[in-house]
PDB file of N, CA and C in Angstrom:
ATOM      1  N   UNK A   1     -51.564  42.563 -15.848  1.00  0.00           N
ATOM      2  CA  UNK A   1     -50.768  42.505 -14.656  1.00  0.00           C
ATOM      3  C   UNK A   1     -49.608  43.473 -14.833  1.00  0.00           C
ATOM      4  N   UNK A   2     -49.168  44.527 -14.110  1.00  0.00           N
ATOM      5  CA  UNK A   2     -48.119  45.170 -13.793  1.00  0.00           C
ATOM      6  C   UNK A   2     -46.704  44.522 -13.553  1.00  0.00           C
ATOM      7  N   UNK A   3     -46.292  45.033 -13.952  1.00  0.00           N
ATOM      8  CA  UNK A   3     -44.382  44.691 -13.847  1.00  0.00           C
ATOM      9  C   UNK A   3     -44.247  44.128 -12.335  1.00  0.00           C
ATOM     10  N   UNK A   4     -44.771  45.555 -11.416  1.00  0.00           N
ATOM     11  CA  UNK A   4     -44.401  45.049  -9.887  1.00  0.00           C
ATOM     12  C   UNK A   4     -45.026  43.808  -9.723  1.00  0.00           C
ATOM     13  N   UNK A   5     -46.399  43.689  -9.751  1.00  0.00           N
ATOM     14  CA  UNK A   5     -46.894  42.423  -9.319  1.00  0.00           C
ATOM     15  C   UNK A   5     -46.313  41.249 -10.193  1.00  0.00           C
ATOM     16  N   UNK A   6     -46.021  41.264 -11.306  1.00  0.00           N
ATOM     17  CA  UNK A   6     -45.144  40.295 -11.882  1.00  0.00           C
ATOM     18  C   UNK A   6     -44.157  39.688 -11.209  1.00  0.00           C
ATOM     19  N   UNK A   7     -42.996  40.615 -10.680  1.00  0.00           N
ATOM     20  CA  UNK A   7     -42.135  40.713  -9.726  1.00  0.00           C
ATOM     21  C   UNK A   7     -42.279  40.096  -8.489  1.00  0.00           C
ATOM     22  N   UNK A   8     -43.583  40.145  -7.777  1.00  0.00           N
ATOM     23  CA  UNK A   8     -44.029  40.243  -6.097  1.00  0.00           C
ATOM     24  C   UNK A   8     -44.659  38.862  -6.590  1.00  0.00           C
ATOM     25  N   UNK A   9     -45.148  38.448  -7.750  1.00  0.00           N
ATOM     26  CA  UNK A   9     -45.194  37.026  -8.011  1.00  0.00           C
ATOM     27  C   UNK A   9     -43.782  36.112  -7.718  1.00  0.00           C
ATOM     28  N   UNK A  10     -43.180  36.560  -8.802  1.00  0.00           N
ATOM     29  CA  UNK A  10     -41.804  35.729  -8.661  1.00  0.00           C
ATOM     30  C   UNK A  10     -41.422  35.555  -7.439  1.00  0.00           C
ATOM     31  N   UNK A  11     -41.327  36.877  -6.812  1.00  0.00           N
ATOM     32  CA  UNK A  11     -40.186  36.625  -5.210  1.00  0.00           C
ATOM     33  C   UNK A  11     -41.100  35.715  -4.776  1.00  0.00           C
ATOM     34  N   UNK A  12     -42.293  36.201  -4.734  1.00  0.00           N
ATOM     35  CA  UNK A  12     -43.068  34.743  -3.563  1.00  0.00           C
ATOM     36  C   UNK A  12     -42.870  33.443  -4.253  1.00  0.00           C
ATOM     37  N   UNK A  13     -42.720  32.908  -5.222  1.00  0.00           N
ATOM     38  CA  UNK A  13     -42.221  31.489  -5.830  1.00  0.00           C
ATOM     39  C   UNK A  13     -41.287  31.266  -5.469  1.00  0.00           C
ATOM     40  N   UNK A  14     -39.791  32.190  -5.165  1.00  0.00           N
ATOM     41  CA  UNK A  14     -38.723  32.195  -5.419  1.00  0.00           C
ATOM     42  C   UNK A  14     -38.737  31.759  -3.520  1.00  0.00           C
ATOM     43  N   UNK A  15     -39.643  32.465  -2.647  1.00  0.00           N
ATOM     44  CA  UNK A  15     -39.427  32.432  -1.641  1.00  0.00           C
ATOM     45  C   UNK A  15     -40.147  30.553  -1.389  1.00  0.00           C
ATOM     46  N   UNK A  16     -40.859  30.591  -1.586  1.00  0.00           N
ATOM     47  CA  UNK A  16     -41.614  29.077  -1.562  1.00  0.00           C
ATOM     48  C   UNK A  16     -40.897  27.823  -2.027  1.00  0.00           C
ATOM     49  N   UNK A  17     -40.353  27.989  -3.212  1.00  0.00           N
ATOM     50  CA  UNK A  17     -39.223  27.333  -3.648  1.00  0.00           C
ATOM     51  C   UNK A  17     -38.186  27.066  -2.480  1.00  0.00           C
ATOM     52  N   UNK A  18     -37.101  28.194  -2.184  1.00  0.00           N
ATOM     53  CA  UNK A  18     -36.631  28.369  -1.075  1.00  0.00           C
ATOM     54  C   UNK A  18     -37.261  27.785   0.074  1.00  0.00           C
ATOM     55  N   UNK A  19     -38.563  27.692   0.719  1.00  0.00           N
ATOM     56  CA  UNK A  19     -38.563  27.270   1.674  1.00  0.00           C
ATOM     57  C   UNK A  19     -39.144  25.958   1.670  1.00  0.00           C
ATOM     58  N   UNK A  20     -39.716  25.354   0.510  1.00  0.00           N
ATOM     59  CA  UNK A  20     -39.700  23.772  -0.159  1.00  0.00           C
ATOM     60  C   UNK A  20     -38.512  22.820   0.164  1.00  0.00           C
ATOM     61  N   UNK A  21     -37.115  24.367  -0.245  1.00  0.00           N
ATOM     62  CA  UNK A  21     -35.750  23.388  -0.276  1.00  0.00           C
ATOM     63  C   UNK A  21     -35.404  23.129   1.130  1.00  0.00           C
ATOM     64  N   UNK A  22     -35.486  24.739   1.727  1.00  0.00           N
ATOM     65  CA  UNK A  22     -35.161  24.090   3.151  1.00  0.00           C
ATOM     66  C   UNK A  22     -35.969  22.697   4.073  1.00  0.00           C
ATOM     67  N   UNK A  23     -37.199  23.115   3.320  1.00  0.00           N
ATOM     68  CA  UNK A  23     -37.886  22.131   4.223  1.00  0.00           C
ATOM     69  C   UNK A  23     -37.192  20.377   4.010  1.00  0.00           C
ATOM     70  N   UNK A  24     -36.587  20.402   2.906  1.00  0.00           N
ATOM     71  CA  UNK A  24     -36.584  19.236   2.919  1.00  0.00           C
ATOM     72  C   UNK A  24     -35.018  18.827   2.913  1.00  0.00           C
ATOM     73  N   UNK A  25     -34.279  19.763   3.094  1.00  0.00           N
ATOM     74  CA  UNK A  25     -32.965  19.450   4.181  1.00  0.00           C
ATOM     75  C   UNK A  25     -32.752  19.496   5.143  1.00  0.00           C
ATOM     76  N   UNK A  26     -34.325  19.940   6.079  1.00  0.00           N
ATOM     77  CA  UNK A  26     -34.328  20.072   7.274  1.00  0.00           C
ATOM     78  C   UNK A  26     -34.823  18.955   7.589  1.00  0.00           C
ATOM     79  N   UNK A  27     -35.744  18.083   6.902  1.00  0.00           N
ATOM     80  CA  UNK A  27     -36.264  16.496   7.039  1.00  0.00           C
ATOM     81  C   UNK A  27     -35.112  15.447   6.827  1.00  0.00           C
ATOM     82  N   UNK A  28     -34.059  15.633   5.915  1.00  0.00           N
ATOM     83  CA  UNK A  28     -32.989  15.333   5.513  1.00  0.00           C
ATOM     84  C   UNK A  28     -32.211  15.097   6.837  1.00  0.00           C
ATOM     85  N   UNK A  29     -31.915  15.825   7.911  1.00  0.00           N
ATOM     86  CA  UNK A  29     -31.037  16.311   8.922  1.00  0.00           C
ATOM     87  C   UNK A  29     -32.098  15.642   9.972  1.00  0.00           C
ATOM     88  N   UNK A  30     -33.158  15.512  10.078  1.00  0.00           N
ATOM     89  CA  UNK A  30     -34.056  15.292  11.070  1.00  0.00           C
ATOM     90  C   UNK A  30     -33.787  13.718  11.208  1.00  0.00           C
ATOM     91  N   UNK A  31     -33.579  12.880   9.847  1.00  0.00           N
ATOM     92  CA  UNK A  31     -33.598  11.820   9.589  1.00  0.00           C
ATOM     93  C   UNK A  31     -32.681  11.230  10.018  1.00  0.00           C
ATOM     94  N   UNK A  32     -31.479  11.695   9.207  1.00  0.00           N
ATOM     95  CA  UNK A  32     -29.639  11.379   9.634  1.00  0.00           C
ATOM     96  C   UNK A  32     -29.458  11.784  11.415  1.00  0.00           C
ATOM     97  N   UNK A  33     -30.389  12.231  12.002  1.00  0.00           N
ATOM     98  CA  UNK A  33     -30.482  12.513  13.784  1.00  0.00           C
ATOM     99  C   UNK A  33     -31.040  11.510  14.038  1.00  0.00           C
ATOM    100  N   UNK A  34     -32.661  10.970  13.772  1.00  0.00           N
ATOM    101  CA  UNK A  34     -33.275   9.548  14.614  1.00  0.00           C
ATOM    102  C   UNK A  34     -32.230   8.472  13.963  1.00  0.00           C
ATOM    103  N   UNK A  35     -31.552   8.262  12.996  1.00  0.00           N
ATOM    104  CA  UNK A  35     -30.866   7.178  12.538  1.00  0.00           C
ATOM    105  C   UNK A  35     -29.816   7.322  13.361  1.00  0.00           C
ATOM    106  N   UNK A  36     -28.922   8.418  14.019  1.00  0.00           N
ATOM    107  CA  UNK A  36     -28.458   8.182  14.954  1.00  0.00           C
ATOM    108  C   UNK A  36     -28.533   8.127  16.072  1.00  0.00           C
ATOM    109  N   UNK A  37     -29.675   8.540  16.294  1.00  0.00           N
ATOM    110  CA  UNK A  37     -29.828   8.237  17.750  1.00  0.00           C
ATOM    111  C   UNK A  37     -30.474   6.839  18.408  1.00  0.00           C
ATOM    112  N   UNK A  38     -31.043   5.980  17.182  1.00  0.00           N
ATOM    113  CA  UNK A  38     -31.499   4.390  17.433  1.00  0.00           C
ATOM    114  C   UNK A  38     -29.953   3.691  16.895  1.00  0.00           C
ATOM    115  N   UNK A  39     -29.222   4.422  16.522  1.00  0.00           N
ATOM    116  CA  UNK A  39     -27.511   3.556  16.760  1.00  0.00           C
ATOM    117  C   UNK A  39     -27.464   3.520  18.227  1.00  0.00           C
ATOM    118  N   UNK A  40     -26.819   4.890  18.482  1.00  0.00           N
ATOM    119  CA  UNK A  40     -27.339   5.093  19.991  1.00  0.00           C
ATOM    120  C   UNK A  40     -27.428   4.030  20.922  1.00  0.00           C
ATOM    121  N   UNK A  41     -28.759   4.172  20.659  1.00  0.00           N
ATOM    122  CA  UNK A  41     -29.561   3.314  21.901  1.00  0.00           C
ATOM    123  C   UNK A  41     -29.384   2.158  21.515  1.00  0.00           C
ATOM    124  N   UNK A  42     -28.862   1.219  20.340  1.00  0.00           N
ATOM    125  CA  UNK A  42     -28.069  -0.003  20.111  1.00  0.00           C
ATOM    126  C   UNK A  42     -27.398  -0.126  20.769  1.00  0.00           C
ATOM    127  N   UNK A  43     -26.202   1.147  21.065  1.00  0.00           N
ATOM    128  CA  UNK A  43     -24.787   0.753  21.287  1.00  0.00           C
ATOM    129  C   UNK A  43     -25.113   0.711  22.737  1.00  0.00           C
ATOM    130  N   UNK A  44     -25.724   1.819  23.277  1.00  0.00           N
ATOM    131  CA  UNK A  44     -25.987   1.817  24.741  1.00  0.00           C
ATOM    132  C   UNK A  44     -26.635   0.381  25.452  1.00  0.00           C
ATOM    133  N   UNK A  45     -27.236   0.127  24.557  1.00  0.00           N
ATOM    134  CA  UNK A  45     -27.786  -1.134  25.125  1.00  0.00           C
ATOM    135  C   UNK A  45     -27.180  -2.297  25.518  1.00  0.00           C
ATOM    136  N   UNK A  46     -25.738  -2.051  23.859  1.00  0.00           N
ATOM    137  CA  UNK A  46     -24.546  -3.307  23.786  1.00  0.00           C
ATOM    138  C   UNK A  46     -23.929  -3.229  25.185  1.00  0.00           C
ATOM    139  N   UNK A  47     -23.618  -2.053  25.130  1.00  0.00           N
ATOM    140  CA  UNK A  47     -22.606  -1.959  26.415  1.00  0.00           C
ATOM    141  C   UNK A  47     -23.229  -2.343  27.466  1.00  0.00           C
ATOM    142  N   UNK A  48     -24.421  -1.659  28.268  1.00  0.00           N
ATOM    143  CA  UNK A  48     -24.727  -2.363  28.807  1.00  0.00           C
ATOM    144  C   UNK A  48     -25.111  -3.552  29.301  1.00  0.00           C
ATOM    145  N   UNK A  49     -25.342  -4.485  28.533  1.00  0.00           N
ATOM    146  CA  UNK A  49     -25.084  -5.808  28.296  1.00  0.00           C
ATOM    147  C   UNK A  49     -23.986  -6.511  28.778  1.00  0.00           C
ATOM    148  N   UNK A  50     -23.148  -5.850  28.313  1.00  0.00           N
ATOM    149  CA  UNK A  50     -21.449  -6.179  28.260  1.00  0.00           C
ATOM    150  C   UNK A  50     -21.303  -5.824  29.505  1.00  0.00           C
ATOM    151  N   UNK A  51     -21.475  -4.642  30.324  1.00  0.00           N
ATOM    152  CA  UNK A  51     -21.570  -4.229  31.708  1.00  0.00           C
ATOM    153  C   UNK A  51     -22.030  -5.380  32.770  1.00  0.00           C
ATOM    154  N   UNK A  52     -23.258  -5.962  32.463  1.00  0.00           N
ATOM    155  CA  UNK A  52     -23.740  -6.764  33.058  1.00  0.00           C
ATOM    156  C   UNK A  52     -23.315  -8.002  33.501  1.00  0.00           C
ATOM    157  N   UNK A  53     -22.963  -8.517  32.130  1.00  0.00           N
ATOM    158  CA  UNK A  53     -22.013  -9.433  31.879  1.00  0.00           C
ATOM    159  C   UNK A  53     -20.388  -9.759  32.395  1.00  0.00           C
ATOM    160  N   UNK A  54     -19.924  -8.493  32.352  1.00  0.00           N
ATOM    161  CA  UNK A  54     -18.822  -8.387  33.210  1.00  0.00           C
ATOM    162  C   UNK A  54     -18.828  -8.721  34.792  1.00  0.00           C
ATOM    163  N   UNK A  55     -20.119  -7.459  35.272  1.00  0.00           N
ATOM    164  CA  UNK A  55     -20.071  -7.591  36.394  1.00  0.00           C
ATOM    165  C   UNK A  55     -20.125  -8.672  37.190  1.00  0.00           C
ATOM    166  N   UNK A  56     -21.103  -9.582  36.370  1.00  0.00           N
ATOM    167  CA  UNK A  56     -21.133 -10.825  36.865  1.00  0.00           C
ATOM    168  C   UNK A  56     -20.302 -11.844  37.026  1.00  0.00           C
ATOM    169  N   UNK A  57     -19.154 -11.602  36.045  1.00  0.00           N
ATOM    170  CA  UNK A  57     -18.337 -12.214  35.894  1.00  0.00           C
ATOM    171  C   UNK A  57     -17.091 -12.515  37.270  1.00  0.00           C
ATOM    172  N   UNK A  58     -17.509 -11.135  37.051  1.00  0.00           N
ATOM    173  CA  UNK A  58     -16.292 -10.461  38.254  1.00  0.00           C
ATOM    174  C   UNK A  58     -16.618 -11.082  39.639  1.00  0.00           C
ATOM    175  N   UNK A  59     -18.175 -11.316  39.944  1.00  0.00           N
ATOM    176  CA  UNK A  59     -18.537 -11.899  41.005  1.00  0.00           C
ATOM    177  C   UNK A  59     -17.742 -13.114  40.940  1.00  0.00           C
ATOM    178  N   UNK A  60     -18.335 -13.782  40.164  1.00  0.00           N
ATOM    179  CA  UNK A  60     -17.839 -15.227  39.772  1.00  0.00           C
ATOM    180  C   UNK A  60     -16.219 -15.370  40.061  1.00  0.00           C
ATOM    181  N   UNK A  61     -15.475 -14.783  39.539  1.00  0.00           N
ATOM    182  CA  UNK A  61     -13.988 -14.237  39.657  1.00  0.00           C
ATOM    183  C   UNK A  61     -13.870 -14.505  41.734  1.00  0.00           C
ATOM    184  N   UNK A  62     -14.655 -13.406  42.009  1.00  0.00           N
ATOM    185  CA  UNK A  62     -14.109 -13.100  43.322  1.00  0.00           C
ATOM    186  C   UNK A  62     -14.682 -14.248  44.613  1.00  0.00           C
ATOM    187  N   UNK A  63     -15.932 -14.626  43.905  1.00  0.00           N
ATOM    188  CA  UNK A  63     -16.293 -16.063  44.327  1.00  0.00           C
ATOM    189  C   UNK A  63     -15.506 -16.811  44.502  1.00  0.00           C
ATOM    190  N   UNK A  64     -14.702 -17.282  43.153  1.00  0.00           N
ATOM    191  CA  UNK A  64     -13.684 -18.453  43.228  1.00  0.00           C
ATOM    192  C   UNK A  64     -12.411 -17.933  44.239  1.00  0.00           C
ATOM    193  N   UNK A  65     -12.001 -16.557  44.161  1.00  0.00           N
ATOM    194  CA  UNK A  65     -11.070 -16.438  44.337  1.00  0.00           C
ATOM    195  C   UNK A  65     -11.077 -16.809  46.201  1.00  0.00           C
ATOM    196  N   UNK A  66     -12.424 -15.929  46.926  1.00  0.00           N
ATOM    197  CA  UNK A  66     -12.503 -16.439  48.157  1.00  0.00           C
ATOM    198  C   UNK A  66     -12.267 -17.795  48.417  1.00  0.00           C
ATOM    199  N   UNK A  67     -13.033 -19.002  47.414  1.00  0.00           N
ATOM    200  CA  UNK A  67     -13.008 -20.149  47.875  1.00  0.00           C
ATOM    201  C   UNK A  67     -11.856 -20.592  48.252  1.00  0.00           C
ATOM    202  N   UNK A  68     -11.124 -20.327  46.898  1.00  0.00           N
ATOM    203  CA  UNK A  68      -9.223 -20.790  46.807  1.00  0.00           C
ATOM    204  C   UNK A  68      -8.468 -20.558  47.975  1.00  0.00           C
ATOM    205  N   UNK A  69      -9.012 -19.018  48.508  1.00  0.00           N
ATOM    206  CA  UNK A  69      -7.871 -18.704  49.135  1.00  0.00           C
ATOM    207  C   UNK A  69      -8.353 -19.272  50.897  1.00  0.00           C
ATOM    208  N   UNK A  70      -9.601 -19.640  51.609  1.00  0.00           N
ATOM    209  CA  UNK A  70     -10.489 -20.335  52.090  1.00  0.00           C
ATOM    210  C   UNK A  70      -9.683 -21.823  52.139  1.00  0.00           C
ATOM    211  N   UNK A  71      -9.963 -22.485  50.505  1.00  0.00           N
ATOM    212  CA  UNK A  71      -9.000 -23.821  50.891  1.00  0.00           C
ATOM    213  C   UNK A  71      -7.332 -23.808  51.186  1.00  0.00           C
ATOM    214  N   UNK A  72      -6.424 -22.708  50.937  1.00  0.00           N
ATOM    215  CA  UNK A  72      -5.166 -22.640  51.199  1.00  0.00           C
ATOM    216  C   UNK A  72      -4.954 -22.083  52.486  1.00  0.00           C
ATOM    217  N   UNK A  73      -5.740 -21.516  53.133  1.00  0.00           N
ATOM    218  CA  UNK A  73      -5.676 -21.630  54.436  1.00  0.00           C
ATOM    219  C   UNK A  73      -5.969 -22.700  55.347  1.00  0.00           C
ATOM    220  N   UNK A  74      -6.857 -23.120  55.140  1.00  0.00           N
ATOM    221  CA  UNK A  74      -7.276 -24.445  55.320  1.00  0.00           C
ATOM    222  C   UNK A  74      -5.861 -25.341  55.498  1.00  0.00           C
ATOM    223  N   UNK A  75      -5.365 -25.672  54.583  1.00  0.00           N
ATOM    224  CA  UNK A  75      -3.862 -26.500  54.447  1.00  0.00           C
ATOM    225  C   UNK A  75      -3.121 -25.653  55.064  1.00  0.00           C
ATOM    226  N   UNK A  76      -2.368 -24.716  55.210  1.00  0.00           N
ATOM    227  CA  UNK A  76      -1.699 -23.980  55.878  1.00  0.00           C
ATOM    228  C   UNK A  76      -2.170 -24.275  57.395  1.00  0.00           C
ATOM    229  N   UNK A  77      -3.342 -23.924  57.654  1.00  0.00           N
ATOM    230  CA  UNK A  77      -3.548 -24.594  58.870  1.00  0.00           C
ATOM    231  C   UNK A  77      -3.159 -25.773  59.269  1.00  0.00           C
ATOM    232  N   UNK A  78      -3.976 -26.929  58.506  1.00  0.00           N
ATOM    233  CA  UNK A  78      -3.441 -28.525  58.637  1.00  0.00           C
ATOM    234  C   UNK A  78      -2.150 -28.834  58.699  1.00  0.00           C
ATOM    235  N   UNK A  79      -0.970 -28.783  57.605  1.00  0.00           N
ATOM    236  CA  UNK A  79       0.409 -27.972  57.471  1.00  0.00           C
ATOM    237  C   UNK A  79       1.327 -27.931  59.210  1.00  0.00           C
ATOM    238  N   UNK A  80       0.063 -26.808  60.015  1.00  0.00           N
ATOM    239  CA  UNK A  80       0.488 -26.523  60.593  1.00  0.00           C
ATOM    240  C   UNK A  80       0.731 -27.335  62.372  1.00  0.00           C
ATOM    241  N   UNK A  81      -0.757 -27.972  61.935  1.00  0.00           N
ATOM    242  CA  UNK A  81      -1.058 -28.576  63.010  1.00  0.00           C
ATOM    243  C   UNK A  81      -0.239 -29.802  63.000  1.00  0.00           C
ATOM    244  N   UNK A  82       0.028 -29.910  61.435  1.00  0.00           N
ATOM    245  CA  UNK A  82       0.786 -31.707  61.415  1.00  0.00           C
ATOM    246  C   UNK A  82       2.465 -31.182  61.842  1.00  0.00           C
ATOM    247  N   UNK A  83       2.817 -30.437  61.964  1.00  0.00           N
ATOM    248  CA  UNK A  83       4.355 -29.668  62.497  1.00  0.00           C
ATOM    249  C   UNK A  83       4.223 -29.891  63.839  1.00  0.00           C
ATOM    250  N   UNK A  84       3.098 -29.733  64.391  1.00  0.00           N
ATOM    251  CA  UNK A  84       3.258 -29.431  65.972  1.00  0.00           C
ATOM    252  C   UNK A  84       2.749 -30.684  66.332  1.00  0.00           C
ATOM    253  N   UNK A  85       2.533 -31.737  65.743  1.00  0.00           N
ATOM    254  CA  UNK A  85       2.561 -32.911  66.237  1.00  0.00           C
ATOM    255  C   UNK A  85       3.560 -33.585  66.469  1.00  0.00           C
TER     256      UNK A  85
END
């Protein structure tokens, strides 16, 4: 075997090597991405949840709040009618 091809051996190891390493910091990086992106879609999910939950809440909230304000008119009325008697 000749010097050059000795040489044109190595670089191609040297290059294979090299692209062995990348390959597997590029799987490395691929990994640390789906691990964040099923956080992600955890958190998105939490919140939404929490969204839901709120919203409903808020109904509930504005539910009562009609009723309340429904019965204080109510008396304000009565209130009113018992004055003008």
């Amino acid at each position: 075997m000749t010097l050059l091809a000795a040489q044109s051996i190595v670089v191609a190891m040297d290059s294979l090597e090299q692209a062995g390493k990348d390959l597997e910091r590029l799987e490395q990086q691929l990994k640390a991405l789906l691990e964040q992106c099923r956080k992600l879609r955890e958190e998105n999910q939490s919140l939404q949840n929490r969204q839901e939950s709120l919203v409903a809440e808020r109904a509930s909230l504005v539910s009562k709040n009609e009723e309340a304000r429904s019965k204080v008119e109510a008396m304000i009325n009565r209130l009113k009618a018992l004055e003008q008697s």
